[in-house]
C-alpha atoms as a PDB file:
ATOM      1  CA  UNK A   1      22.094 -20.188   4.824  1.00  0.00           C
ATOM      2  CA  UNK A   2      22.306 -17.460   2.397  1.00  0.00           C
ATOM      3  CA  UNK A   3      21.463 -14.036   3.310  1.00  0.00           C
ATOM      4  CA  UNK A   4      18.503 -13.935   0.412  1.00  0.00           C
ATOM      5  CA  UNK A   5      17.354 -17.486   2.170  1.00  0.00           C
ATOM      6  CA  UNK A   6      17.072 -15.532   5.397  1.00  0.00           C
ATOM      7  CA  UNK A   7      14.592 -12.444   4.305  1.00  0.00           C
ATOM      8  CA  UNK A   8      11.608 -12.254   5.404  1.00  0.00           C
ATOM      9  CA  UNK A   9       8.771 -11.785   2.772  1.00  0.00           C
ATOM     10  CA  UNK A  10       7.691  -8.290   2.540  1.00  0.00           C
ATOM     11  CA  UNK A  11       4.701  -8.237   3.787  1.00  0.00           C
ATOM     12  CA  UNK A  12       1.380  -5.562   2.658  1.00  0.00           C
ATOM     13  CA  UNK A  13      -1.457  -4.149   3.744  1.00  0.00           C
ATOM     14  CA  UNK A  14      -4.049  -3.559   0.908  1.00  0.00           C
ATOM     15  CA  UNK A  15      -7.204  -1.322   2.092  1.00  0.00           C
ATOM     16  CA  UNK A  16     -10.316   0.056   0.779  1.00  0.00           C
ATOM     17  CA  UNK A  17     -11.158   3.288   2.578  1.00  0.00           C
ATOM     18  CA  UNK A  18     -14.273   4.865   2.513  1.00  0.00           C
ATOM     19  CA  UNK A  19     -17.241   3.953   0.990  1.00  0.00           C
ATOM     20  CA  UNK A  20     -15.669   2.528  -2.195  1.00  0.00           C
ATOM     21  CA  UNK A  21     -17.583  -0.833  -2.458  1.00  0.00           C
ATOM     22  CA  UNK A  22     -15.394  -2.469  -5.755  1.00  0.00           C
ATOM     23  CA  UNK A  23     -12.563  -4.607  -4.945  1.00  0.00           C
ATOM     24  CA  UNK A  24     -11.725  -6.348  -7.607  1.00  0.00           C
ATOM     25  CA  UNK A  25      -8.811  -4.501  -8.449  1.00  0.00           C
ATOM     26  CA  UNK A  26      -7.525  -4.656  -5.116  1.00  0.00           C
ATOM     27  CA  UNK A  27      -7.827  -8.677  -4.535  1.00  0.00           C
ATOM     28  CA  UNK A  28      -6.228  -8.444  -8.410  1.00  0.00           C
ATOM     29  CA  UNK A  29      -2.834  -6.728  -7.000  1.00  0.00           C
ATOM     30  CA  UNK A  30      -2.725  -8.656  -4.000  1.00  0.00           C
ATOM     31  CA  UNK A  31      -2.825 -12.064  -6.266  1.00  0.00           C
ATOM     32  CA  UNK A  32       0.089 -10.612  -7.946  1.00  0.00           C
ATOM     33  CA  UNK A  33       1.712  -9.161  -4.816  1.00  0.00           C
ATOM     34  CA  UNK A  34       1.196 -13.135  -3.128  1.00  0.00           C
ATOM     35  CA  UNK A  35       2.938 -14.418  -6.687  1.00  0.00           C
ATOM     36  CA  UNK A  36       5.783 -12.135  -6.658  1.00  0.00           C
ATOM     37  CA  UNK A  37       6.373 -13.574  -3.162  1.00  0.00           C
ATOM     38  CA  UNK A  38       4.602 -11.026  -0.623  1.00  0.00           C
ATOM     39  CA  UNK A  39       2.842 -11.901   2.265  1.00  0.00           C
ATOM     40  CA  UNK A  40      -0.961  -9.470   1.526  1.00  0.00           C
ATOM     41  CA  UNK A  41      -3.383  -8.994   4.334  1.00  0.00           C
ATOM     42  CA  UNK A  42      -6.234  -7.570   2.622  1.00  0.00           C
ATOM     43  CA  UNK A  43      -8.837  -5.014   5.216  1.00  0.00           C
ATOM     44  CA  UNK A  44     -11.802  -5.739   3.284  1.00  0.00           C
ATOM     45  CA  UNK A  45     -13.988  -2.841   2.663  1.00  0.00           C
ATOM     46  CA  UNK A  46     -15.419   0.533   3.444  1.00  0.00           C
ATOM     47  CA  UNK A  47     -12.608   1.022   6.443  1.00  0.00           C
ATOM     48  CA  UNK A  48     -11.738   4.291   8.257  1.00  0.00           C
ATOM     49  CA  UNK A  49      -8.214   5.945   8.085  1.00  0.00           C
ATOM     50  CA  UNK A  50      -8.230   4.680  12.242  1.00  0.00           C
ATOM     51  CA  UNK A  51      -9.028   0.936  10.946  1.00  0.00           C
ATOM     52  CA  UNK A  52      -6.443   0.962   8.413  1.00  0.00           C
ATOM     53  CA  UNK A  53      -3.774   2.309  10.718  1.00  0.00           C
ATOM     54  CA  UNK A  54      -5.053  -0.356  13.478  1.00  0.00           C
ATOM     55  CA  UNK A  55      -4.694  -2.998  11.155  1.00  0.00           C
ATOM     56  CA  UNK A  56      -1.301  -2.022   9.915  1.00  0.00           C
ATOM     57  CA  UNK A  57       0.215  -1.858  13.455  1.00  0.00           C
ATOM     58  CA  UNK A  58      -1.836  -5.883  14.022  1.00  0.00           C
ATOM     59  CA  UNK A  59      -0.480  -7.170  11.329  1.00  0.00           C
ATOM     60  CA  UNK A  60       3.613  -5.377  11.531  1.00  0.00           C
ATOM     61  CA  UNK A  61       3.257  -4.457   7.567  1.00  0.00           C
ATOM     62  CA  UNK A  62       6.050  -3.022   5.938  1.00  0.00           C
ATOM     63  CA  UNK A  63       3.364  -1.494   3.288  1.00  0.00           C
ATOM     64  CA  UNK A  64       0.369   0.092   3.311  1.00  0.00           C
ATOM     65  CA  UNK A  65      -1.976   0.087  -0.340  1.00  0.00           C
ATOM     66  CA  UNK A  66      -5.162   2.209  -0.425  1.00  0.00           C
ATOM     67  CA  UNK A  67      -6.742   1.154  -3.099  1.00  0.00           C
ATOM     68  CA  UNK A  68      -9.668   4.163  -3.547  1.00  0.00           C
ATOM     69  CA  UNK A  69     -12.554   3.986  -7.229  1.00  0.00           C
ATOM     70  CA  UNK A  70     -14.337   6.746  -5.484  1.00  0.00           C
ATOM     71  CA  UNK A  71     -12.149   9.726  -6.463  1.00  0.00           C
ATOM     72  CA  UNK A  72     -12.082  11.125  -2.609  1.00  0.00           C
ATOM     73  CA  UNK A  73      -7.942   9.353  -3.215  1.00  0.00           C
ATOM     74  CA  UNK A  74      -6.892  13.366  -1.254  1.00  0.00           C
ATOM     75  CA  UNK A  75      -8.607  12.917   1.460  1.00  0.00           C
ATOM     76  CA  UNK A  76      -8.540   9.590   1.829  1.00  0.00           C
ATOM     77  CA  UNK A  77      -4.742   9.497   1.608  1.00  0.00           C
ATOM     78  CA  UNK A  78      -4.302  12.161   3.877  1.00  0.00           C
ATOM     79  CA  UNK A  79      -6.517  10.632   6.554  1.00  0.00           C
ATOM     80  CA  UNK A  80      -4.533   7.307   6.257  1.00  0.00           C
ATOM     81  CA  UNK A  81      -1.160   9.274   6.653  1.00  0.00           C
ATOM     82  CA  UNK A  82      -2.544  11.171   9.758  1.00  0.00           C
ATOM     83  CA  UNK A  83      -3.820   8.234  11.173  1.00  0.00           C
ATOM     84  CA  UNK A  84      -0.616   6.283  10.820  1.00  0.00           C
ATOM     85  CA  UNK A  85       1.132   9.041  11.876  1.00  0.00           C
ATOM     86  CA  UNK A  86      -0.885   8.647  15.398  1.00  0.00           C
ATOM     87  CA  UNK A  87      -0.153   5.415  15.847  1.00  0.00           C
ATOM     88  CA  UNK A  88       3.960   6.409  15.411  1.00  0.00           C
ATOM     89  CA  UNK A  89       4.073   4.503  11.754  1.00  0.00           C
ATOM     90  CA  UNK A  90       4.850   7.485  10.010  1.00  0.00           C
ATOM     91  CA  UNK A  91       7.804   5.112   8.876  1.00  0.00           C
ATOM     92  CA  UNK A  92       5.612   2.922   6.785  1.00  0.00           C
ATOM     93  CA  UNK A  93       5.594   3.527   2.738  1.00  0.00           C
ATOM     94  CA  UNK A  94       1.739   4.351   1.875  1.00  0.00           C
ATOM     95  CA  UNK A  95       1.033   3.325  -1.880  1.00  0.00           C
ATOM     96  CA  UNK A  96      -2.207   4.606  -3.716  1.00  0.00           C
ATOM     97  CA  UNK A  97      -3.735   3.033  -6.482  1.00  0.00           C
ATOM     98  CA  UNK A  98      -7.090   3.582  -8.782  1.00  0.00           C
ATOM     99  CA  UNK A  99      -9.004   5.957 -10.256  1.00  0.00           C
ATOM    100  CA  UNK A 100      -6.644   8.923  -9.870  1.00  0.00           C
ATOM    101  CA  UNK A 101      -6.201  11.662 -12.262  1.00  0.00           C
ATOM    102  CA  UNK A 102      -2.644  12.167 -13.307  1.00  0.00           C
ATOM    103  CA  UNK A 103      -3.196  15.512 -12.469  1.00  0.00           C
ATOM    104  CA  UNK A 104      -3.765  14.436  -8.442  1.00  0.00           C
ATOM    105  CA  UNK A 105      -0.505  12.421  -8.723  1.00  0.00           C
ATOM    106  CA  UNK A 106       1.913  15.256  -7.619  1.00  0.00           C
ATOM    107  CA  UNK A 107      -0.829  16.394  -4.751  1.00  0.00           C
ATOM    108  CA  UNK A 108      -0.599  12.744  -3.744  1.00  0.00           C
ATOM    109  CA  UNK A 109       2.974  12.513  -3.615  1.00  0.00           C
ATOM    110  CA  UNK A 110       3.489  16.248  -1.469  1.00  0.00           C
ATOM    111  CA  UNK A 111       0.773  14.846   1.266  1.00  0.00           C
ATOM    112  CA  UNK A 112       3.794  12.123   1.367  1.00  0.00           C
ATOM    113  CA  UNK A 113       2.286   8.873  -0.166  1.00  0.00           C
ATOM    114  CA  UNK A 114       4.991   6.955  -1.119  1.00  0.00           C
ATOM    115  CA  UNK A 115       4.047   5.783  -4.902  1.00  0.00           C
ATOM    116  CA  UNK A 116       0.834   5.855  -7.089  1.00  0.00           C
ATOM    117  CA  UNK A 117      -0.611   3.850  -9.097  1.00  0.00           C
ATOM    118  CA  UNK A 118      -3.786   4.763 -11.445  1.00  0.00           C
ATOM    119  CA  UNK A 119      -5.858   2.112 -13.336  1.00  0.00           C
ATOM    120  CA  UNK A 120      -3.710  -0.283 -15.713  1.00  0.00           C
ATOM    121  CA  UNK A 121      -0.455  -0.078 -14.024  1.00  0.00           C
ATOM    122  CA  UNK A 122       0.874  -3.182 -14.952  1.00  0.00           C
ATOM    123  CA  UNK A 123       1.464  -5.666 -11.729  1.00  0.00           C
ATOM    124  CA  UNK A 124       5.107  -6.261 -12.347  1.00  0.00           C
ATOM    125  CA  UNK A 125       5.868  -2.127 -12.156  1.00  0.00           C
ATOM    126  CA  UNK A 126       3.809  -2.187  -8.512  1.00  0.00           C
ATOM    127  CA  UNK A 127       6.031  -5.229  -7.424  1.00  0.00           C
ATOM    128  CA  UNK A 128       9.305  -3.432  -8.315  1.00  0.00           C
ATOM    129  CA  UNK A 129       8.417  -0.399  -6.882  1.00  0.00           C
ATOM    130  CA  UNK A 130       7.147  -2.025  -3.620  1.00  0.00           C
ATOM    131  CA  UNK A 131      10.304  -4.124  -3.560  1.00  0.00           C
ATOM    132  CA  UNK A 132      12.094  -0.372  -3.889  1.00  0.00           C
ATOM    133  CA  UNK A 133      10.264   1.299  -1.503  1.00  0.00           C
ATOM    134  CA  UNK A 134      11.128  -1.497   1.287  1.00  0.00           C
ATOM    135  CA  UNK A 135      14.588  -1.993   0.110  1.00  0.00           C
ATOM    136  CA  UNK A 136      15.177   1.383   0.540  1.00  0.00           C
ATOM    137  CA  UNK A 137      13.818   1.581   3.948  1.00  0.00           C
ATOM    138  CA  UNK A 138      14.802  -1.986   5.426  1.00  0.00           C
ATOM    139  CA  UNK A 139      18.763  -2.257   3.673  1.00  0.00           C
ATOM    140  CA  UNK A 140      17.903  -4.481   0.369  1.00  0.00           C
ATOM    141  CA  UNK A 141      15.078  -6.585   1.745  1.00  0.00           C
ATOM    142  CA  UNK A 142      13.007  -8.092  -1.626  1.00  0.00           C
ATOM    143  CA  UNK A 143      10.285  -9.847  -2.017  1.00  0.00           C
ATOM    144  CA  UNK A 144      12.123 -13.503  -3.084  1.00  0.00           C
END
């Protein structure tokens, strides 16, 4: 069997922190995650940082989304990297995506998320960039 027969499918964790009660963008990425060949667990919503990072370590994710509508995407963030962090998953890309002000995208990115991704980001530039981010950290592995 060929080596790109014998990857696994990347597989992601997409969360809704807080008290953010609108999903549909979420379940919306994780369609096109599922179609681009991704194994999603979705959290459901209104979870903790803790529940996130529990979840992650379940499910053995190579990915973790937040996707946040609330605008608390800072803290939020930084509770889900501390909380990983805790449970020694530190390794594990964290994506953002949502309502988030360009101007929070460099804050975002020096807490140490991985990748953001405000409103009307098209689905195929998340896919790539997941693909990326787990490629760089697993040797090549894609999605197909």
């Amino acid at each position: 069997m060929s080596q790109s027969k014998e990857r696994a499918a990347i597989k992601v964790l997409i969360a809704k922190p807080g008290l953010d009660g609108h999903d549909v963008g979420a379940k919306l990425v994780g369609r096109a995650l599922a179609e681009a060949g991704m194994t999603v667990c979705y959290s459901g919503l209104k979870r903790s940082p803790e529940q996130i990072a529990e979840r992650a370590a379940a499910e053995g994710v190579d990915v973790v989304g937040l996707s946040i509508m609330s605008g608390a995407h800072l803290p939020l963030a930084q509770g889900a990297l501390s909380a990983l962090q805790a449970r020694g998953l530190s390794h594990l890309p964290l994506v953002v995506g949502g309502v988030i002000p360009e101007k929070d995208r460099e804050p975002l990115l020096a807490l140490g998320v991985a990748a953001v991704f405000p409103v009307g980001t098209p689905f195929e530039e998340i896919v790539k960039a997941i693909e990326g981010l787990v490629g760089d950290a697993k040797g090549g592995r894609t999605a197909r």
